[in-house]
Protein backbone atom coordinates (compact mmCIF):
# COMPACT_ATOMS: atom_id res chain seq x y z
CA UNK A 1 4.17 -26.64 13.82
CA UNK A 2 0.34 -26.55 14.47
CA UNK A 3 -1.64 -26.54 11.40
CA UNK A 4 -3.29 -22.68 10.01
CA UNK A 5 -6.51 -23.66 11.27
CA UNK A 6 -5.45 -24.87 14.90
CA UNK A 7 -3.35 -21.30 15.03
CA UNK A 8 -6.33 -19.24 13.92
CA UNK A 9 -8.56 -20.52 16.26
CA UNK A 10 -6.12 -20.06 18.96
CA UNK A 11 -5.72 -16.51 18.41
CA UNK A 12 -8.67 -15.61 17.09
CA UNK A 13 -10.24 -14.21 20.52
CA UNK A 14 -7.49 -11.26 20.92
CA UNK A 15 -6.98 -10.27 17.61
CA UNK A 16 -8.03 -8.14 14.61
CA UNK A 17 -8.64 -9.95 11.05
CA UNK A 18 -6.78 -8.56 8.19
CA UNK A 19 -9.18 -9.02 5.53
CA UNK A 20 -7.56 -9.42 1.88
CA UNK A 21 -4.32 -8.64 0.68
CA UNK A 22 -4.07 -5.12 0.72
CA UNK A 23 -5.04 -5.40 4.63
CA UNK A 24 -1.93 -7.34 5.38
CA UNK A 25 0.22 -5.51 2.79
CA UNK A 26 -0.50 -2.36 4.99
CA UNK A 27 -0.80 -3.88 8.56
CA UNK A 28 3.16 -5.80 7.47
CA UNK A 29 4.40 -2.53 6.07
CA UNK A 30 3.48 -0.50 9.47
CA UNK A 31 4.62 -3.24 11.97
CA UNK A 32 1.76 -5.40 12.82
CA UNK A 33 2.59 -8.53 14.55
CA UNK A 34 0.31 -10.90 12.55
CA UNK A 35 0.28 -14.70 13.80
CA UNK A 36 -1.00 -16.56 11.16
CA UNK A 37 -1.90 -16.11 7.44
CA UNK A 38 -3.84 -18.13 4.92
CA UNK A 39 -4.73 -17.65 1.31
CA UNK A 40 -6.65 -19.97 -1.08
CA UNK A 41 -4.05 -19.46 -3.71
CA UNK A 42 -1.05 -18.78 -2.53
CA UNK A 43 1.05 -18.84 -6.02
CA UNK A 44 -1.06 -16.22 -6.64
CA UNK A 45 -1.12 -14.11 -3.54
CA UNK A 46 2.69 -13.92 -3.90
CA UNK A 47 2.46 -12.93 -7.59
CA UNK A 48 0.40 -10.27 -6.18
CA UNK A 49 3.11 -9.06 -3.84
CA UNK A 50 6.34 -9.59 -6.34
CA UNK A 51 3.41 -6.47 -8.47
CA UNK A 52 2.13 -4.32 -5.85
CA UNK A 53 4.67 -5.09 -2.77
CA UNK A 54 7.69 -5.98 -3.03
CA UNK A 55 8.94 -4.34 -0.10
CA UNK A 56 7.04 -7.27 2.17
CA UNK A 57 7.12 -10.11 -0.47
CA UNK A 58 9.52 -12.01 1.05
CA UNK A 59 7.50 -11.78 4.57
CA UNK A 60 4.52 -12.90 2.90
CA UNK A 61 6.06 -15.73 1.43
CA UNK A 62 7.19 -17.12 5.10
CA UNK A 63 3.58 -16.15 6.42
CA UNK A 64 1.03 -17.10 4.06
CA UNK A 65 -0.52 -20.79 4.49
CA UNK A 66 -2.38 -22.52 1.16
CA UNK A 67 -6.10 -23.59 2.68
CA UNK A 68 -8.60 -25.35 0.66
CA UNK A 69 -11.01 -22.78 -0.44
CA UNK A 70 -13.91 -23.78 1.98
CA UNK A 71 -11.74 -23.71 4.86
CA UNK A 72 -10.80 -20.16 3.57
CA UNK A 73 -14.36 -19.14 3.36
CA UNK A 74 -15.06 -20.58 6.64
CA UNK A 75 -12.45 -18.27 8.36
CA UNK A 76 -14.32 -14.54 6.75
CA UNK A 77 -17.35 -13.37 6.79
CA UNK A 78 -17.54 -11.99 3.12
CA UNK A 79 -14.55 -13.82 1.27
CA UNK A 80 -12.17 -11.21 -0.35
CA UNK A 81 -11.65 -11.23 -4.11
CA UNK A 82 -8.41 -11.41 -3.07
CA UNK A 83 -8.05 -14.69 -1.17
CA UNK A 84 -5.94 -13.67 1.41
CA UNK A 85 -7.13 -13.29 5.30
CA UNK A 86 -4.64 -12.80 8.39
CA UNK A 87 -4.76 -12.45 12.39
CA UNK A 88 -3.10 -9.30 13.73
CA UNK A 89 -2.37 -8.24 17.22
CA UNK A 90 -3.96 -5.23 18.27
CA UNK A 91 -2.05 -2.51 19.57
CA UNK A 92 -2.49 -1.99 23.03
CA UNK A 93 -4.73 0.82 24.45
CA UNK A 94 -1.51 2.30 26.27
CA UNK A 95 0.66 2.73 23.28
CA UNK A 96 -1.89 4.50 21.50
CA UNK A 97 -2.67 6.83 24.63
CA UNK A 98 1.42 7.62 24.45
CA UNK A 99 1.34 7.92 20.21
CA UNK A 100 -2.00 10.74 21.16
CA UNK A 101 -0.09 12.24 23.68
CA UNK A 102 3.34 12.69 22.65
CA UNK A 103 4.95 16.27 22.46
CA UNK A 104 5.87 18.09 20.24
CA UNK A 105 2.92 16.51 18.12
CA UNK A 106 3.90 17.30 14.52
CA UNK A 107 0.17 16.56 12.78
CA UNK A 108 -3.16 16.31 14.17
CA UNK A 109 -5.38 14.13 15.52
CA UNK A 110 -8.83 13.39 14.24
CA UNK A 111 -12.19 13.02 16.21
CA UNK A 112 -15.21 11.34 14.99
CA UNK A 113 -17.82 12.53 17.35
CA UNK A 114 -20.01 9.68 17.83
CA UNK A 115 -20.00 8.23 14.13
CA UNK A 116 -22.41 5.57 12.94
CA UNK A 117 -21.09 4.15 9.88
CA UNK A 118 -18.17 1.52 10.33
CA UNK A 119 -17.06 2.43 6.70
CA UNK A 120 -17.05 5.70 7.06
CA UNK A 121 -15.01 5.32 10.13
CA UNK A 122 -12.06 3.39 8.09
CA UNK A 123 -11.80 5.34 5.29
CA UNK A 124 -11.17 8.30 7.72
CA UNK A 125 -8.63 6.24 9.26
CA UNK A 126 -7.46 5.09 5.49
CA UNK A 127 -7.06 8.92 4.79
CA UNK A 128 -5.60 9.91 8.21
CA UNK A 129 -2.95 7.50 7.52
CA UNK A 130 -2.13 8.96 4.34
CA UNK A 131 -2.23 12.04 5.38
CA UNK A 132 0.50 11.36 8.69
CA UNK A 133 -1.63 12.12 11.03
CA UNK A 134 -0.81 11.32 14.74
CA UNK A 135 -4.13 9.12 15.03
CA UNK A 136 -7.97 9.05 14.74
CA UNK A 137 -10.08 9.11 18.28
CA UNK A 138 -14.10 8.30 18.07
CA UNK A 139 -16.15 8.80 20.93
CA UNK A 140 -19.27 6.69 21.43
CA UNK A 141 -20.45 3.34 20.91
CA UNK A 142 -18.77 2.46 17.99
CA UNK A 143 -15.77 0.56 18.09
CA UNK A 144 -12.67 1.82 15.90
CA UNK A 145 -11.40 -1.78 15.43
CA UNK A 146 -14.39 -3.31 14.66
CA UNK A 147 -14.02 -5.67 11.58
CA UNK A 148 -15.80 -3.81 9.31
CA UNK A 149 -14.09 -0.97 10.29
CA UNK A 150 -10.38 -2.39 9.71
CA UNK A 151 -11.60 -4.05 6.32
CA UNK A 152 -12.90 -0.01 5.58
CA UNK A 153 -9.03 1.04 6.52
CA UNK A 154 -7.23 -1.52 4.42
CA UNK A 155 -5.42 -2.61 7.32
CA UNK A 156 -4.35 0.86 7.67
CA UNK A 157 -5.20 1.24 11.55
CA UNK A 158 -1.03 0.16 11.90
CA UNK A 159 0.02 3.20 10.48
CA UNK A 160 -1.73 5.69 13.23
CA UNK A 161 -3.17 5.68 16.71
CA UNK A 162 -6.75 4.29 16.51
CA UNK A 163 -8.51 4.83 20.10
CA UNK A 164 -11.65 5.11 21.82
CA UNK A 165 -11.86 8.12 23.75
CA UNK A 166 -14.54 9.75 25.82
CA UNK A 167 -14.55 13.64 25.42
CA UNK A 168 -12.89 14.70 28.69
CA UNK A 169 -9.88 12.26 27.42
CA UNK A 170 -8.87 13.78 24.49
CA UNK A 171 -5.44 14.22 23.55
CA UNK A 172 -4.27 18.13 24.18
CA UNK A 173 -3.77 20.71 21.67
CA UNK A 174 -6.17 23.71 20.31
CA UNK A 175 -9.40 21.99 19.58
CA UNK A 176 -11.05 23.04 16.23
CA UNK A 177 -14.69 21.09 15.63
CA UNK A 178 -16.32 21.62 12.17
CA UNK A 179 -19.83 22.93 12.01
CA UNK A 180 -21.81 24.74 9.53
CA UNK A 181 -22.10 27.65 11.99
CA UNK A 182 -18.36 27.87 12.45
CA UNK A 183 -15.67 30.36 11.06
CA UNK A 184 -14.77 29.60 7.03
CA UNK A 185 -11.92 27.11 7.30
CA UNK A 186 -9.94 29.37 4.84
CA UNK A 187 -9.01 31.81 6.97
CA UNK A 188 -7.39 29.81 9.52
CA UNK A 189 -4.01 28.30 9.12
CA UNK A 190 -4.46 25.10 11.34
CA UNK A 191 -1.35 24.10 14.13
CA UNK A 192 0.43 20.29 13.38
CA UNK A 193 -0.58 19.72 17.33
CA UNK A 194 -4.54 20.58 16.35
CA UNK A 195 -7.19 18.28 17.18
CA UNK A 196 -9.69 18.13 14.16
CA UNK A 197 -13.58 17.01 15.41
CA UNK A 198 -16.03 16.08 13.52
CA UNK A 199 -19.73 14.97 14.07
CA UNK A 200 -21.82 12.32 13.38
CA UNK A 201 -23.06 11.78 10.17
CA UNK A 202 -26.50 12.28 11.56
CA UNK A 203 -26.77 15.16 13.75
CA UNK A 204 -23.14 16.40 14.42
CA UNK A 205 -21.38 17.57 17.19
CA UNK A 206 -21.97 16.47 20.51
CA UNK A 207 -23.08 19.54 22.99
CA UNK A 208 -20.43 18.28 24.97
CA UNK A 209 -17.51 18.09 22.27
CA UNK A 210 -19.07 21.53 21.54
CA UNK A 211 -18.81 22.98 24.45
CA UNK A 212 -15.11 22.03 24.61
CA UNK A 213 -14.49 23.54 20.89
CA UNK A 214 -11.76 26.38 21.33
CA UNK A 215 -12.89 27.04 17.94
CA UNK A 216 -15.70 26.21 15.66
CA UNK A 217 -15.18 26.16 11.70
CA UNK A 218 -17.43 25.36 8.71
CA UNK A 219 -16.31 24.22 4.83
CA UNK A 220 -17.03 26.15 1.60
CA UNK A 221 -20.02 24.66 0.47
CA UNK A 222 -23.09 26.20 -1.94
CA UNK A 223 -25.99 27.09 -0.86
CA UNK A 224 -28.66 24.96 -1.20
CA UNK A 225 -25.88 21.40 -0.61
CA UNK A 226 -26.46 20.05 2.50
CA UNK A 227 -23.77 18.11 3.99
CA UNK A 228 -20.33 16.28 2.49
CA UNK A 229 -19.76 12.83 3.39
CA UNK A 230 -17.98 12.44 6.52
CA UNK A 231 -14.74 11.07 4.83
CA UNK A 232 -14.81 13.85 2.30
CA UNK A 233 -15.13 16.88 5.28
CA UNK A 234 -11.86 14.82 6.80
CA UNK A 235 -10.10 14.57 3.71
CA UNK A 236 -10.67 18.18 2.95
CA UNK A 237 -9.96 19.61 6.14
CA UNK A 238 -6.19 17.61 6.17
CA UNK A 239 -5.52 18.60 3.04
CA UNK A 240 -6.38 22.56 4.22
CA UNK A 241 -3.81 21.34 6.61
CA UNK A 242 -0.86 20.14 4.81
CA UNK A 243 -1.61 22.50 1.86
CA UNK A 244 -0.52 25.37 4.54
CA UNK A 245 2.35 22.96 4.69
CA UNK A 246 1.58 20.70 7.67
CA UNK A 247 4.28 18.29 8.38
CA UNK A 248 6.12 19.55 5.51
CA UNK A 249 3.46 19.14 3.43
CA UNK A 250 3.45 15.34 4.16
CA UNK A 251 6.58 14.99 2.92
């Protein structure tokens, strides 16, 4: 068996890093083929695990690899507290075109319009996920899968589709794109096959994503407030969602 180091460098150019423990808890939990794992401590990684997850302690314990704590820090750009970093295999664009597209589609999909901030853009995948929803879709430049991005998810890009889509690609379903000039959101009970849009955190929708709106909806918000973070307007629209009892109230 080739050493941790050997493996990681081998498969380093076609995957994603799983950075910390909570990344590969997640990625494990949601079927992510991950081809190597190392830790700096491993007694205590799988301490970790017998706490917060023992549902996938007994994979970690076959997968994680003890490295010397320099060869650790050599692998990450910012070390987690955490100790743990893993390699997983990035789901291929055509299986997430087929999870956007399927039909009946029993929760919606989310569109960041051409977002900016990596973080931003995983913790709207870390709330999608929670929330069930079939996947997030950004258009733009940024990449979805970008490390920062994943590290922002806490792996949790395994539990949904995560795509980059131009505007003429999105998945179909009644388009409803958030804007301050829209309808009030609480007057409209939003379909499971919707697809949510929102802009960028700088100067917000798109003409063209406009243009393609079926509808256009705002937040409550006071006067005088100018904006919620982007994560918040997701989380908040979702929850308007699954309040109305989308997917069965997320189950």
């Amino acid at each position: 068996m080739t050493d941790p180091l050997t493996r990681w460098r081998q498969h380093a150019a076609d995957t994603v890093l799983l950075d910390g423990f909570h990344a590969l808890k997640h990625a494990l939990r949601f079927g992510a083929e991950v081809p190597v794992a190392v830790t700096n401590d491993r007694r205590a990684a799988l301490a970790l695990a017998e706490e917060l997850a023992g549902d996938v302690h007994d994979r970690l314990a076959a997968l994680l690899t003890e490295v010397p704590q320099e060869t650790y820090a050599s692998l990450v750009p910012r070390p987690h507290p955490t100790g743990v970093a893993a390699l997983a295999v990035r789901p291929s664009r055509e299986a997430n075109l087929r999870a956007l597209a399927r039909t009946p589609r029993t929760a919606p999909v989310v569109v960041l319009d051409h977002p900016r901030n990596l973080g931003n853009a995983g913790a709207v995948i870390r709330l999608a996920a929670g929330f069930g929803a079939t996947g997030v879709v950004t258009t733009g430049t940024l990449d979805p899968w970008h490390p920062t991005v994943v590290r922002g998810g806490a792996g949790l890009h395994f539990a949904t589709a995560v795509e980059r889509l131009g505007v003429d690609e999105l998945p179909a379903g009644p388009l409803f794109a958030l804007d301050p000039e829209g309808e009030d959101i609480r007057g409209t009970k939003l379909p499971d096959d919707a697809v949510l849009a929102f802009g960028s955190e700088r100067s917000g929708l798109s003409a063209e994503l406009r243009a393609r709106a079926d509808r256009l909806l705002r937040l409550p918000m006071r006067p005088q407030v100018s904006s919620y973070n982007l994560a918040t307007s997701v989380a908040m629209t979702l929850y308007h969602w699954s309040a109305a009892g989308g997917a069965a109230a997320v189950r």
